[in-house]
Structures are given as structure tokens and as C-alpha cells.
PDB file of N, CA and C in Angstrom:
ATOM      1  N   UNK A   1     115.298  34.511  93.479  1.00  0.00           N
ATOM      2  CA  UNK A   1     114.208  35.420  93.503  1.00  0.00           C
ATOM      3  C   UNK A   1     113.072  34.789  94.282  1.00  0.00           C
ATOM      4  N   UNK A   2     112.691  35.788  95.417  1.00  0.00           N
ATOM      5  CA  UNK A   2     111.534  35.022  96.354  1.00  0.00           C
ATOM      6  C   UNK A   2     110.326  35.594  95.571  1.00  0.00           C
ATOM      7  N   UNK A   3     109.158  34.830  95.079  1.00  0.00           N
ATOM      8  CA  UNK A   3     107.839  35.138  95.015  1.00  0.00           C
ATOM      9  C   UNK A   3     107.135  35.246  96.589  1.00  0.00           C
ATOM     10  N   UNK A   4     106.285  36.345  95.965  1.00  0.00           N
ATOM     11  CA  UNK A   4     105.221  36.844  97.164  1.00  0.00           C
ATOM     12  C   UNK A   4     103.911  36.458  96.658  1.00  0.00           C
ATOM     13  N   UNK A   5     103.322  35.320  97.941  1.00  0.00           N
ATOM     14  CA  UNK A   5     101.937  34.781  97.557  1.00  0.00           C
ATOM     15  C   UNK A   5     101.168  35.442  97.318  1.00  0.00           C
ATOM     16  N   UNK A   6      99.874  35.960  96.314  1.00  0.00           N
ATOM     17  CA  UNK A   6      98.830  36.683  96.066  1.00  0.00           C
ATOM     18  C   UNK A   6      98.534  36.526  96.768  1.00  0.00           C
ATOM     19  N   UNK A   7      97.347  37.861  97.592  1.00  0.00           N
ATOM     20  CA  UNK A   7      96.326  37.495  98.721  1.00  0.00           C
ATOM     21  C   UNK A   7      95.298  36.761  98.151  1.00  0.00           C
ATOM     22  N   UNK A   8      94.625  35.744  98.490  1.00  0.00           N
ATOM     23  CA  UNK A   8      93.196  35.366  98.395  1.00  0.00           C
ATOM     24  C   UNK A   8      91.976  35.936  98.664  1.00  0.00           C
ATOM     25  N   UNK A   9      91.202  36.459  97.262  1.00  0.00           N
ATOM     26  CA  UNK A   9      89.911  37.216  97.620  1.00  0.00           C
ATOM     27  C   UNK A   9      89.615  37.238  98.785  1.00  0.00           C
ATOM     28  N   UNK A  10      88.915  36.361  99.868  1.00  0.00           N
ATOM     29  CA  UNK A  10      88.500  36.318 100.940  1.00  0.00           C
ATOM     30  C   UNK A  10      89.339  36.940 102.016  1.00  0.00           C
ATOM     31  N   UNK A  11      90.930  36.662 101.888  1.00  0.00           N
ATOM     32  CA  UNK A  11      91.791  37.846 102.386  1.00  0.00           C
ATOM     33  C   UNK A  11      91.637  39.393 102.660  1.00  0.00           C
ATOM     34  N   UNK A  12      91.494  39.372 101.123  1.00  0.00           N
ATOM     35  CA  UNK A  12      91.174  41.135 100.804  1.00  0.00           C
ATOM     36  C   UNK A  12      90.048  41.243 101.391  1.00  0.00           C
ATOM     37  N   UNK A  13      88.993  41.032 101.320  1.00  0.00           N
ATOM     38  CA  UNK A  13      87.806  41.252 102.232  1.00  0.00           C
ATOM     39  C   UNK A  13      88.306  41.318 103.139  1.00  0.00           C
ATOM     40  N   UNK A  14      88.619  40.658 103.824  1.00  0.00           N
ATOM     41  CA  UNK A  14      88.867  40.377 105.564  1.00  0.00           C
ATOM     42  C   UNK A  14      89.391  41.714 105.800  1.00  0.00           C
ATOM     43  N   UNK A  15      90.352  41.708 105.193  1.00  0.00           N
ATOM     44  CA  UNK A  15      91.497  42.854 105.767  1.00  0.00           C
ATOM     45  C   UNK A  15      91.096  44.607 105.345  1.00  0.00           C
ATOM     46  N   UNK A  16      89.939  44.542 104.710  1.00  0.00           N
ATOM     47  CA  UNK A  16      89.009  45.415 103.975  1.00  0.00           C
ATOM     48  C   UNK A  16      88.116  45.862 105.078  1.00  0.00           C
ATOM     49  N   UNK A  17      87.348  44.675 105.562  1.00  0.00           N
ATOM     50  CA  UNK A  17      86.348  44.931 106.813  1.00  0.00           C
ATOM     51  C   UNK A  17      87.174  45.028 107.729  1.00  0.00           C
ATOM     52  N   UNK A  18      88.138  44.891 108.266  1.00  0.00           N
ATOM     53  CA  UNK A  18      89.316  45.377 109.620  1.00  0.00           C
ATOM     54  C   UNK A  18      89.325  46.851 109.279  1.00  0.00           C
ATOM     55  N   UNK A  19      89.793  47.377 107.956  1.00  0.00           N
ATOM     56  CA  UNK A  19      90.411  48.423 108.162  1.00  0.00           C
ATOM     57  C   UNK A  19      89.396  49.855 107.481  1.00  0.00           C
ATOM     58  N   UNK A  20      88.460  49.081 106.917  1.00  0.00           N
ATOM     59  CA  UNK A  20      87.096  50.054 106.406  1.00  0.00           C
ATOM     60  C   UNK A  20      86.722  50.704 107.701  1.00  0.00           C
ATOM     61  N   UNK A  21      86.076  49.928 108.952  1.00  0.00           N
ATOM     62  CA  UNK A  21      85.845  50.904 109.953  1.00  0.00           C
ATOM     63  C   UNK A  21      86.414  52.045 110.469  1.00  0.00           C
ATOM     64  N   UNK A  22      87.971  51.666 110.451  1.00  0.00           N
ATOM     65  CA  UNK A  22      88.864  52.810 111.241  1.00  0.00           C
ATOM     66  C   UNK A  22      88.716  53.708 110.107  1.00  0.00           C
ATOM     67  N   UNK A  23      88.902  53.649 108.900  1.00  0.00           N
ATOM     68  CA  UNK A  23      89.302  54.688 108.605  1.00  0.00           C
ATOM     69  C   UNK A  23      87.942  55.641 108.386  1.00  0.00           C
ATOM     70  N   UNK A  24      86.764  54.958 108.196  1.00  0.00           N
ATOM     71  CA  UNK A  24      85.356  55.535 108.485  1.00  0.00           C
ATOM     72  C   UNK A  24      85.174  56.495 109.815  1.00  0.00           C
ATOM     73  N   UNK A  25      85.380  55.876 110.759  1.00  0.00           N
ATOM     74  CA  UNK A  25      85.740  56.677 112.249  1.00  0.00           C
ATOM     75  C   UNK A  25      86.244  57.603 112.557  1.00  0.00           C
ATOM     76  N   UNK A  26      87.818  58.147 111.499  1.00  0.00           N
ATOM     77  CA  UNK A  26      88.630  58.553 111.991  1.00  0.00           C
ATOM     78  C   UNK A  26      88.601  59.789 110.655  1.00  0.00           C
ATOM     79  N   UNK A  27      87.248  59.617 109.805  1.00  0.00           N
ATOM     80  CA  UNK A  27      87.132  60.404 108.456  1.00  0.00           C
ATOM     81  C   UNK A  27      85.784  61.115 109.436  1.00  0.00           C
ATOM     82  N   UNK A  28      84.851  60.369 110.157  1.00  0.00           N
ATOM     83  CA  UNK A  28      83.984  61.343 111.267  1.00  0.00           C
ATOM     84  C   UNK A  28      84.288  62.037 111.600  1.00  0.00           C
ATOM     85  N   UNK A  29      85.333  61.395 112.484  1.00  0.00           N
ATOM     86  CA  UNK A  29      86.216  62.327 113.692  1.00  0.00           C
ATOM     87  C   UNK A  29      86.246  63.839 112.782  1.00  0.00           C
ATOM     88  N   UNK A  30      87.725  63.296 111.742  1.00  0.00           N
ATOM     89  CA  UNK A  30      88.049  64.976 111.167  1.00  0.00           C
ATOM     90  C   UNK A  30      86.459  65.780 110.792  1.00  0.00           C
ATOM     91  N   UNK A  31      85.528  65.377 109.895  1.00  0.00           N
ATOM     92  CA  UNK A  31      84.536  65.470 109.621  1.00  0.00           C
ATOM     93  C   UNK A  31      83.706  66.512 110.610  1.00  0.00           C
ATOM     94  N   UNK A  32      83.313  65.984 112.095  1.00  0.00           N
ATOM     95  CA  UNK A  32      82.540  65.898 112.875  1.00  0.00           C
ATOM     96  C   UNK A  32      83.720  67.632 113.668  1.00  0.00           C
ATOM     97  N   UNK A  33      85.283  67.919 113.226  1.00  0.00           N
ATOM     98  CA  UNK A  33      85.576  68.893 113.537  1.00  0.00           C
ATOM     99  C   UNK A  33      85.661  70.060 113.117  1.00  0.00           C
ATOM    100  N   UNK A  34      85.943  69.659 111.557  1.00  0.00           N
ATOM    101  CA  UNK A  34      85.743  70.822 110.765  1.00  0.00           C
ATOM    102  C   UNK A  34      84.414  71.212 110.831  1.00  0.00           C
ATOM    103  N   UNK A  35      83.368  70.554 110.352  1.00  0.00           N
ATOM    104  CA  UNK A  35      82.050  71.066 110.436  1.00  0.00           C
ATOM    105  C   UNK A  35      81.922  71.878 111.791  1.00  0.00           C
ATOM    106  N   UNK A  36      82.221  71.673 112.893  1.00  0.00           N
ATOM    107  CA  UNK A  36      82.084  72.178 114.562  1.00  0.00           C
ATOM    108  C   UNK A  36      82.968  73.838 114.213  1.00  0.00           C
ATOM    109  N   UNK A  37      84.023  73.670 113.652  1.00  0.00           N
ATOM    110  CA  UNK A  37      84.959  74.888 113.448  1.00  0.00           C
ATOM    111  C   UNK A  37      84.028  75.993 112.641  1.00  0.00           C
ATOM    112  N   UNK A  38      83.443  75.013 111.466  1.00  0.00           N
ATOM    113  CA  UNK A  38      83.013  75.650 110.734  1.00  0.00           C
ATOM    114  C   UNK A  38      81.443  76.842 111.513  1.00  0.00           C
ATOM    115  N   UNK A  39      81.095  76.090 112.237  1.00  0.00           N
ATOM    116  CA  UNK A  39      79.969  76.808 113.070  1.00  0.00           C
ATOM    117  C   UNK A  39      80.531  77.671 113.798  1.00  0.00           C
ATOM    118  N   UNK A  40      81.154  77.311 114.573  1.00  0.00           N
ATOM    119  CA  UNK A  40      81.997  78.164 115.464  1.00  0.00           C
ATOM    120  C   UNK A  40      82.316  80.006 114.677  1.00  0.00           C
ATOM    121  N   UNK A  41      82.951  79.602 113.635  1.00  0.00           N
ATOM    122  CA  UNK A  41      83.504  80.762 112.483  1.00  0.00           C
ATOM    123  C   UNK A  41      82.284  81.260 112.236  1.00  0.00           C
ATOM    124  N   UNK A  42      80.749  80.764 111.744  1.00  0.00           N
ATOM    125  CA  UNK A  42      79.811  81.510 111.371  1.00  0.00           C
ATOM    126  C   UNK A  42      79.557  81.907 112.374  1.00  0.00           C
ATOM    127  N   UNK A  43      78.520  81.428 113.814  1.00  0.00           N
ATOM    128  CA  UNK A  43      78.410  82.326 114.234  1.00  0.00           C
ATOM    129  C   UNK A  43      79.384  83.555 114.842  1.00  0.00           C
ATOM    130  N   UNK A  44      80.753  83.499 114.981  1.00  0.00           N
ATOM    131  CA  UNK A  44      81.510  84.601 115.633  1.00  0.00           C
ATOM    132  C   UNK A  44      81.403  86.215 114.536  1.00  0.00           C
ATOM    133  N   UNK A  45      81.138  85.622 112.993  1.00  0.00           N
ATOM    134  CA  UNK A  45      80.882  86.453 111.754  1.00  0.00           C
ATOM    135  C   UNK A  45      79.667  87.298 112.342  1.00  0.00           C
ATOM    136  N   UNK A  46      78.419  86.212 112.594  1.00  0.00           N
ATOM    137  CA  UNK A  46      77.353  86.570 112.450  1.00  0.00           C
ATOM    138  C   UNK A  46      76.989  87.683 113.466  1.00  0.00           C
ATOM    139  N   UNK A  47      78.037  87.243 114.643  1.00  0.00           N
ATOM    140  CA  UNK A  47      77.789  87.965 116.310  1.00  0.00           C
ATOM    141  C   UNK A  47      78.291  89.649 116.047  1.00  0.00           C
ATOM    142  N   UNK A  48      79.691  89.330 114.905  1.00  0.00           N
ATOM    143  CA  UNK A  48      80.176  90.747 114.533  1.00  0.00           C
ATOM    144  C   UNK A  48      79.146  91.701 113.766  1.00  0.00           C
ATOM    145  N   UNK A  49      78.627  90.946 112.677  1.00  0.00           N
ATOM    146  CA  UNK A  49      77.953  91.642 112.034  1.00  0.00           C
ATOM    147  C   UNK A  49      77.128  92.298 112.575  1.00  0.00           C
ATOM    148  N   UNK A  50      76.106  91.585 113.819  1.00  0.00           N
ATOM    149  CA  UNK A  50      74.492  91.855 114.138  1.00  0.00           C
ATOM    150  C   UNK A  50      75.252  93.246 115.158  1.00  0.00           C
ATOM    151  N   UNK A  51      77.106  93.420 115.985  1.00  0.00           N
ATOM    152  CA  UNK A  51      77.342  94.271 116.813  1.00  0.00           C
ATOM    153  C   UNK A  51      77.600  95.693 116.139  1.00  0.00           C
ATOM    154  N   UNK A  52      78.009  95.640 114.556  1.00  0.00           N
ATOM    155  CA  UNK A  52      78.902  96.587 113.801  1.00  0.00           C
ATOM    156  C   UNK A  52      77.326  97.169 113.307  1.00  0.00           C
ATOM    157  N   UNK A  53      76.294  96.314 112.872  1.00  0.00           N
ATOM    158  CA  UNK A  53      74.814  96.858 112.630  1.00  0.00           C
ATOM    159  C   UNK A  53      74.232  97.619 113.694  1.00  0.00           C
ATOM    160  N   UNK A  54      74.652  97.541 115.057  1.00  0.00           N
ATOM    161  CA  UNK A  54      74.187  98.167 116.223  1.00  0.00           C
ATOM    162  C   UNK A  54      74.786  99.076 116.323  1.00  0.00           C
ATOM    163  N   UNK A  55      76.255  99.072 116.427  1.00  0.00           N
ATOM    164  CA  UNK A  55      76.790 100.350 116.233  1.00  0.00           C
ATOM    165  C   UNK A  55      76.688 101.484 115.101  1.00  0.00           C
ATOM    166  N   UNK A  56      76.201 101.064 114.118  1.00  0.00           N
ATOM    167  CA  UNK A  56      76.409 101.757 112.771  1.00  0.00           C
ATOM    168  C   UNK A  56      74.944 102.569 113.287  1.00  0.00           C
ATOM    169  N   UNK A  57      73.305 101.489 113.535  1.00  0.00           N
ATOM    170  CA  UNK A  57      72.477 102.351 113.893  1.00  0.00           C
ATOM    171  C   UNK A  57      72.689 103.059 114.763  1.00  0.00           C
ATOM    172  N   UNK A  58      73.304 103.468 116.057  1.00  0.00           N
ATOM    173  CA  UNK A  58      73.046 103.836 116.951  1.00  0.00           C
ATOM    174  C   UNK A  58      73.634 105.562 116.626  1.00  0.00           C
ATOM    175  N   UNK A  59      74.852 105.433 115.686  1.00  0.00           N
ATOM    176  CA  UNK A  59      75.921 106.457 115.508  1.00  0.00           C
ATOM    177  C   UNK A  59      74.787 107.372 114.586  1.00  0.00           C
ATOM    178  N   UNK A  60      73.483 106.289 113.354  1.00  0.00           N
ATOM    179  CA  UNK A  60      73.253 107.387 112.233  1.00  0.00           C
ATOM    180  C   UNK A  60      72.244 107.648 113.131  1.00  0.00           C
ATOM    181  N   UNK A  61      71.297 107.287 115.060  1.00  0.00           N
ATOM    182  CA  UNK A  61      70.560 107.408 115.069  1.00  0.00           C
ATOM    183  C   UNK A  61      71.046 109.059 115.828  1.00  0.00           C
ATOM    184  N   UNK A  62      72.045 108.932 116.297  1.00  0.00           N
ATOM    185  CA  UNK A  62      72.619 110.385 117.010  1.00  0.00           C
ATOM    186  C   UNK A  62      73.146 110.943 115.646  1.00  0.00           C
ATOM    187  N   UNK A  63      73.577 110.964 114.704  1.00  0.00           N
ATOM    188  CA  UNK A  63      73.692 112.036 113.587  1.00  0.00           C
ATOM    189  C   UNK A  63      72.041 112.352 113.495  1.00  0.00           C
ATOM    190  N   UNK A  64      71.471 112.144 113.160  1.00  0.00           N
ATOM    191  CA  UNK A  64      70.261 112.115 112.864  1.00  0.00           C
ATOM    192  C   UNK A  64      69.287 113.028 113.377  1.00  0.00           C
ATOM    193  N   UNK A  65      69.349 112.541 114.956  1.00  0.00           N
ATOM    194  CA  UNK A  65      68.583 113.555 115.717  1.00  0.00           C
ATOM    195  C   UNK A  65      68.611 115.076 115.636  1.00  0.00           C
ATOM    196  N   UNK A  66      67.687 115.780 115.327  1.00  0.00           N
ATOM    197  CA  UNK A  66      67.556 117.038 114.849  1.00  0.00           C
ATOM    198  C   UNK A  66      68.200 117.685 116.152  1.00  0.00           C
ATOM    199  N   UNK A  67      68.345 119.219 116.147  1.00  0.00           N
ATOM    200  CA  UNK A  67      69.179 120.070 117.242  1.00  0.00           C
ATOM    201  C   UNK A  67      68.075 121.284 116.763  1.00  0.00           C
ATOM    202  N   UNK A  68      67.608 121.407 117.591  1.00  0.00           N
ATOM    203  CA  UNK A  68      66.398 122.735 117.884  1.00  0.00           C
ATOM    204  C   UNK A  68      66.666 123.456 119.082  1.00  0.00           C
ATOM    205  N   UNK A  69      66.694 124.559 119.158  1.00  0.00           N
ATOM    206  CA  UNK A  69      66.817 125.307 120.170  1.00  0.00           C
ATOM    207  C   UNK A  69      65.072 125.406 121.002  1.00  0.00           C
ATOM    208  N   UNK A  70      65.930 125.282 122.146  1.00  0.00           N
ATOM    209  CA  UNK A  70      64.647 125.241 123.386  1.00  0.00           C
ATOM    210  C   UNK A  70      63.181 126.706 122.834  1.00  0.00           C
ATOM    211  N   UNK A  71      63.406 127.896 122.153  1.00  0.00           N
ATOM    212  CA  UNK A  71      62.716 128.743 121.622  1.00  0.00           C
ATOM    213  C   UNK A  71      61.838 128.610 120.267  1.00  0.00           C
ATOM    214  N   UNK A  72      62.763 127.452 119.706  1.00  0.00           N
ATOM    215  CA  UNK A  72      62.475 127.114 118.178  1.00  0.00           C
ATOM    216  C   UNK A  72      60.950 126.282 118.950  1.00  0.00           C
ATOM    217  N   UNK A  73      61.486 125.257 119.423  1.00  0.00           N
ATOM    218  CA  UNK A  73      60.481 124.166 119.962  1.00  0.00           C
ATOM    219  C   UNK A  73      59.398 124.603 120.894  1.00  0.00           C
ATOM    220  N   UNK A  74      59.616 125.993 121.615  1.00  0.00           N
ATOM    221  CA  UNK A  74      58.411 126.184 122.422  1.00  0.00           C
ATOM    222  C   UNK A  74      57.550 126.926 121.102  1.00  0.00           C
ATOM    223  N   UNK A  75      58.161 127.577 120.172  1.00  0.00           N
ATOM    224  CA  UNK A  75      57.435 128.057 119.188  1.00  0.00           C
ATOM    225  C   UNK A  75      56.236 127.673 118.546  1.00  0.00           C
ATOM    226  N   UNK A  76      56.706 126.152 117.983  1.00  0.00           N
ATOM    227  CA  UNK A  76      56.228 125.238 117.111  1.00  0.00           C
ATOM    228  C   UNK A  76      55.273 124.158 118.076  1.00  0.00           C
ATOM    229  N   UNK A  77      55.859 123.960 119.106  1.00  0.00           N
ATOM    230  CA  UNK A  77      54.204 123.524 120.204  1.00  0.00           C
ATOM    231  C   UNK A  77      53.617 124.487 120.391  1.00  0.00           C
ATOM    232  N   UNK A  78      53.562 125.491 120.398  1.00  0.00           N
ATOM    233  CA  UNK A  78      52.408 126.675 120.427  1.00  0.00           C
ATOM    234  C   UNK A  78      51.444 126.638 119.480  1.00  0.00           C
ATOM    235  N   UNK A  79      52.367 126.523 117.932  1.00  0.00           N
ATOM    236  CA  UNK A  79      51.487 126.618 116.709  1.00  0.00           C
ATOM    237  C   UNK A  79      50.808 125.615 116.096  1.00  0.00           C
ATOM    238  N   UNK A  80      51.462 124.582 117.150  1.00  0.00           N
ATOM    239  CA  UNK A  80      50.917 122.456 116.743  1.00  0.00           C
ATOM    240  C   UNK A  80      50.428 122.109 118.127  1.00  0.00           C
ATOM    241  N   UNK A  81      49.887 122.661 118.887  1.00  0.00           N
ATOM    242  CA  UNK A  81      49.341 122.479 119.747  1.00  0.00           C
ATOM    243  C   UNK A  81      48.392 120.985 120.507  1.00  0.00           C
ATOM    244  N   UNK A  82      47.375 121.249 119.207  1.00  0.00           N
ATOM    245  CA  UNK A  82      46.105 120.594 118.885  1.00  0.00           C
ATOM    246  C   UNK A  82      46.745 118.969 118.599  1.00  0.00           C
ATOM    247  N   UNK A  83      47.401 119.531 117.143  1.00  0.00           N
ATOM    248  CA  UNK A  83      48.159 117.954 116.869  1.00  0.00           C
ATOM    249  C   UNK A  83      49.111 117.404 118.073  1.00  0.00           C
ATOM    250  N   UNK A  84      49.925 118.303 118.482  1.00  0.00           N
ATOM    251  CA  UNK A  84      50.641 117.844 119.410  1.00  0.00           C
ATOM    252  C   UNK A  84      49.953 116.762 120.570  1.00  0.00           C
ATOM    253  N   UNK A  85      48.867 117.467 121.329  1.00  0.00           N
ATOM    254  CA  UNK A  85      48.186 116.566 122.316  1.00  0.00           C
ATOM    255  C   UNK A  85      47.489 115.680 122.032  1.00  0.00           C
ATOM    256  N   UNK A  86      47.048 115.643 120.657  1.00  0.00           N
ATOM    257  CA  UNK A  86      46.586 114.246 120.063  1.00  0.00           C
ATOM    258  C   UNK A  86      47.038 113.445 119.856  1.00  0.00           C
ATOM    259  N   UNK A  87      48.574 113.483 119.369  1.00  0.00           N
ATOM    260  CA  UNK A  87      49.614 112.494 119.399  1.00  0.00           C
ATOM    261  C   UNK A  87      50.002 112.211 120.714  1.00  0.00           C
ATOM    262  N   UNK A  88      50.310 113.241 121.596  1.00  0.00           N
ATOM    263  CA  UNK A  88      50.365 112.153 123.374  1.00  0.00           C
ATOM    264  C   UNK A  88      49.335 111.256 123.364  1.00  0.00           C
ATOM    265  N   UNK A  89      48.051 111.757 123.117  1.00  0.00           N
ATOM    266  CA  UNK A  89      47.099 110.522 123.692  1.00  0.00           C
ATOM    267  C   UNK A  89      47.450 109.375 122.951  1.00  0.00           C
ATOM    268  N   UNK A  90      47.481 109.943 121.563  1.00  0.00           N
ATOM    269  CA  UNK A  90      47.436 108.463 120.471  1.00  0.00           C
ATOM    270  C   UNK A  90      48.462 107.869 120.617  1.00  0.00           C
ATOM    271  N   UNK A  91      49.717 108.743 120.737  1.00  0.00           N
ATOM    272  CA  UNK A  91      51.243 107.533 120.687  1.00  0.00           C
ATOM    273  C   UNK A  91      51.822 107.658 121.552  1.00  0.00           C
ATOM    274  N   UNK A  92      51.847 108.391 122.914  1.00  0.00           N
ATOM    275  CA  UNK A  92      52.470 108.412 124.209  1.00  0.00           C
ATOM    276  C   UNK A  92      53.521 110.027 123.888  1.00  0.00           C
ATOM    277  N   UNK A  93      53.949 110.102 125.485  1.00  0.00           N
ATOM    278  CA  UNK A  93      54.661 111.624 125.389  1.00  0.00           C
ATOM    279  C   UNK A  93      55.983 111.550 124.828  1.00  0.00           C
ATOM    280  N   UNK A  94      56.366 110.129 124.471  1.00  0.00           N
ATOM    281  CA  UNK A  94      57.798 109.883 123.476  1.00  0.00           C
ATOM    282  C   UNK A  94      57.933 110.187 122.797  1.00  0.00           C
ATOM    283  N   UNK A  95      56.983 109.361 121.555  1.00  0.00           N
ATOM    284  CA  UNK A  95      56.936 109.889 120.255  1.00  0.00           C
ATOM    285  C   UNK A  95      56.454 111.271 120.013  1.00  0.00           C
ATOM    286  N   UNK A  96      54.972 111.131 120.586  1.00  0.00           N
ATOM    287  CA  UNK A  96      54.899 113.110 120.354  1.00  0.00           C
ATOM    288  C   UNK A  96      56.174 114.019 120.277  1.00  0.00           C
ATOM    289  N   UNK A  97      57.169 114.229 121.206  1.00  0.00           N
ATOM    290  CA  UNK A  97      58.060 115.192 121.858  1.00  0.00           C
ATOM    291  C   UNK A  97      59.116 114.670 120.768  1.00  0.00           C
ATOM    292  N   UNK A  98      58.841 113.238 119.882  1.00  0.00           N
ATOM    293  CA  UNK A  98      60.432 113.089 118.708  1.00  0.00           C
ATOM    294  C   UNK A  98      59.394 113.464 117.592  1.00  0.00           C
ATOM    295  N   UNK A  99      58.097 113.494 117.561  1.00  0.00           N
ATOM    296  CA  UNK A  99      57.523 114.082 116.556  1.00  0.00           C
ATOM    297  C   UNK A  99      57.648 115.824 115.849  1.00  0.00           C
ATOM    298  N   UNK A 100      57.877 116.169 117.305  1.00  0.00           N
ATOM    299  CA  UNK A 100      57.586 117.514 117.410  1.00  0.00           C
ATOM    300  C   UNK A 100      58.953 118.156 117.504  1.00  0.00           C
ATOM    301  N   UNK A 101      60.021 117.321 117.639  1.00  0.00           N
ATOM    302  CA  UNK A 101      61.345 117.963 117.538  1.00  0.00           C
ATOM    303  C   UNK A 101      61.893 117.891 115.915  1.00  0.00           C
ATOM    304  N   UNK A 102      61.401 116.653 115.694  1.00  0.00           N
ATOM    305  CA  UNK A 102      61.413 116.582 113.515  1.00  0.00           C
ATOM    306  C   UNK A 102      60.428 117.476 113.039  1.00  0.00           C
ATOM    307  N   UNK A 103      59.385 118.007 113.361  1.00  0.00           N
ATOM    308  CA  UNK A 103      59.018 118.908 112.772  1.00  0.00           C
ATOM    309  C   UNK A 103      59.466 120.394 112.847  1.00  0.00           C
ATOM    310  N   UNK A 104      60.544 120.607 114.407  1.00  0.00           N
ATOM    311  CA  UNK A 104      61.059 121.890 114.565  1.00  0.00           C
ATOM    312  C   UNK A 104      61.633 122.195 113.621  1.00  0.00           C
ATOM    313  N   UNK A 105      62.538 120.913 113.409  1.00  0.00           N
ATOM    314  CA  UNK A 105      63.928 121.212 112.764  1.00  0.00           C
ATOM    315  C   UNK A 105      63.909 121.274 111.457  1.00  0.00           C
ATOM    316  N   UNK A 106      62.440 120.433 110.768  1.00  0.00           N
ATOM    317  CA  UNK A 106      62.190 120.898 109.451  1.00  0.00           C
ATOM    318  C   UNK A 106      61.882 122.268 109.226  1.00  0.00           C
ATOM    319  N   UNK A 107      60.646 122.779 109.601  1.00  0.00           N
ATOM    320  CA  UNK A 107      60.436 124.297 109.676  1.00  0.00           C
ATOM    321  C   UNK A 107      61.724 124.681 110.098  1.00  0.00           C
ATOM    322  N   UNK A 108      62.489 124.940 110.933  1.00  0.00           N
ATOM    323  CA  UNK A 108      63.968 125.363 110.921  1.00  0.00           C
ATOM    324  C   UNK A 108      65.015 125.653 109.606  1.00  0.00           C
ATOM    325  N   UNK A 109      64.687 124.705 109.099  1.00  0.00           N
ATOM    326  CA  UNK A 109      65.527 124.229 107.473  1.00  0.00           C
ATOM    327  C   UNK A 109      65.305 124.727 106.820  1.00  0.00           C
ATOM    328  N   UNK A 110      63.807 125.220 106.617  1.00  0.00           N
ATOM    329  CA  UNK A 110      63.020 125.560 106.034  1.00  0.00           C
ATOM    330  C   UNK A 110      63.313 127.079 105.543  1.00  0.00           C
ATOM    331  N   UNK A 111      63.070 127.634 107.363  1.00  0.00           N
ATOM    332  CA  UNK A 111      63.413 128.604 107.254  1.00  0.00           C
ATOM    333  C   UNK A 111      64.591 129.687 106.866  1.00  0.00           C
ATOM    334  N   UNK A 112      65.614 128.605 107.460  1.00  0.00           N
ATOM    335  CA  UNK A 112      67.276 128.546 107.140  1.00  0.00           C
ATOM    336  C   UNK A 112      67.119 128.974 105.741  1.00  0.00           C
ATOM    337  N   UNK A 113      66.437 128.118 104.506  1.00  0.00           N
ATOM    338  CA  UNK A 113      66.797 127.726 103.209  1.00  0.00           C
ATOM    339  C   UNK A 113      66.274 129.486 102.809  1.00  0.00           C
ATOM    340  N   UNK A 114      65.107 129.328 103.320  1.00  0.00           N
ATOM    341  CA  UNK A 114      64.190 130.837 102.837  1.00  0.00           C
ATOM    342  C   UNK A 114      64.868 131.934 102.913  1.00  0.00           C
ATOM    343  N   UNK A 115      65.577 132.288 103.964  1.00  0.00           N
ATOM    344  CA  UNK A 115      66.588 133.256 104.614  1.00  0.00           C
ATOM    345  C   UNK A 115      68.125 133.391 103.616  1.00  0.00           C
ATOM    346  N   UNK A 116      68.200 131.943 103.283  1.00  0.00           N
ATOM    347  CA  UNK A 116      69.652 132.028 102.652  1.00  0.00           C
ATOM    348  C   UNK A 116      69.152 132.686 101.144  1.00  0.00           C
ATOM    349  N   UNK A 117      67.503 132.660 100.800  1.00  0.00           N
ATOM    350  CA  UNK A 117      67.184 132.633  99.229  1.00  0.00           C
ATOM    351  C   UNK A 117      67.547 134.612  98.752  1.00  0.00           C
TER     352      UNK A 117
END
């Protein structure tokens, strides 16, 4: 029966500080990839989310938009006149003209509802 010499404390050290670095290095390495993957994966989430939020507004902003007939709307600038051109000055001819198409289509609704009563 062959005996196998114990290492000598100072051994184990030695061979401790040889092999502590690599495996420190090579625990970065993986470390230093997953974390990189891991970014990678959030933002591609984050890029979907902020595109599926753009699309989702854009779809409820066209459901949304009221449908007035060109007669309904010359109607109701006739009778909002005053307000009407106060809002061009105050908020430009954009908003006025989306102001004034949400208010067609309410009075529209309105009227719709009254008619159906």
C-alpha cells in the first residue's frame, strides 16, 4: 500500500493563489455575459412595449376621431362662431378645427339620442 504525502499548508496556499485568479476571471467572464444578455433582453422588451403603446394609441386615436358630416360642421361653426375664432387665436387653426369637430359630433349624439327618445 503506497501512502500519499499530505500537502503542506503553504502548498495549499500556493496552489490556492494559482488557481483563485482563474477561476475569478473566468466567473467575470460568464458574469460580465449574462448581465450583457440580460440588457440586451430588457431593452428589446422595452423597444416592444414603447412600439405596441404606439400602435395601440394611434389605432384608439383613429377610433376615436369623431365623423361629422361636412353640413353638421358648417352648422355648428355658424352657431360657435365667436368661440370658434377665439380658439384660432388662442390655440392655433389645429386645435380649434379638432375642437370644433368634438363638439359636432357631441351635439350630433345628442341629437341622435333625442330623436331615438
Amino acid at each position: 500500500m503506497t501512502l500519499i504525502p499530505r500537502p503542506k499548508a503553504h502548498e495549499c496556499l500556493l496552489a490556492l493563489a494559482v488557481l483563485l485568479p482563474a477561476s475569478t476571471a473566468s466567473a467575470q467572464d460568464y458574469l460580465g455575459s449574462y448581465l450583457q444578455s440580460q440588457q440586451d433582453a430588457n431593452i428589446r422588451e422595452i423597444q416592444q412595449d414603447n412600439s405596441n403603446r404606439a400602435e395601440g394609441s394611434t389605432a384608439k386615436q383613429q377610433r376615436s376621431t369623431p365623423t361629422v358630416s361636412p353640413s353638421q360642421l358648417a352648422e355648428v361653426k355658424a352657431r360657435l362662431r365667436t368661440d370658434y375664432e377665439r380658439r384660432v387665436r388662442e390655440e392655433g387653426q389645429a386645435k380649434a378645427d379638432e375642437w370644433l369637430r368634438d363638439t359636432a359630433h357631441r351635439i350630433a349624439q345628442r341629437q341622435g339620442s333625442n330623436a331615438a327618445r
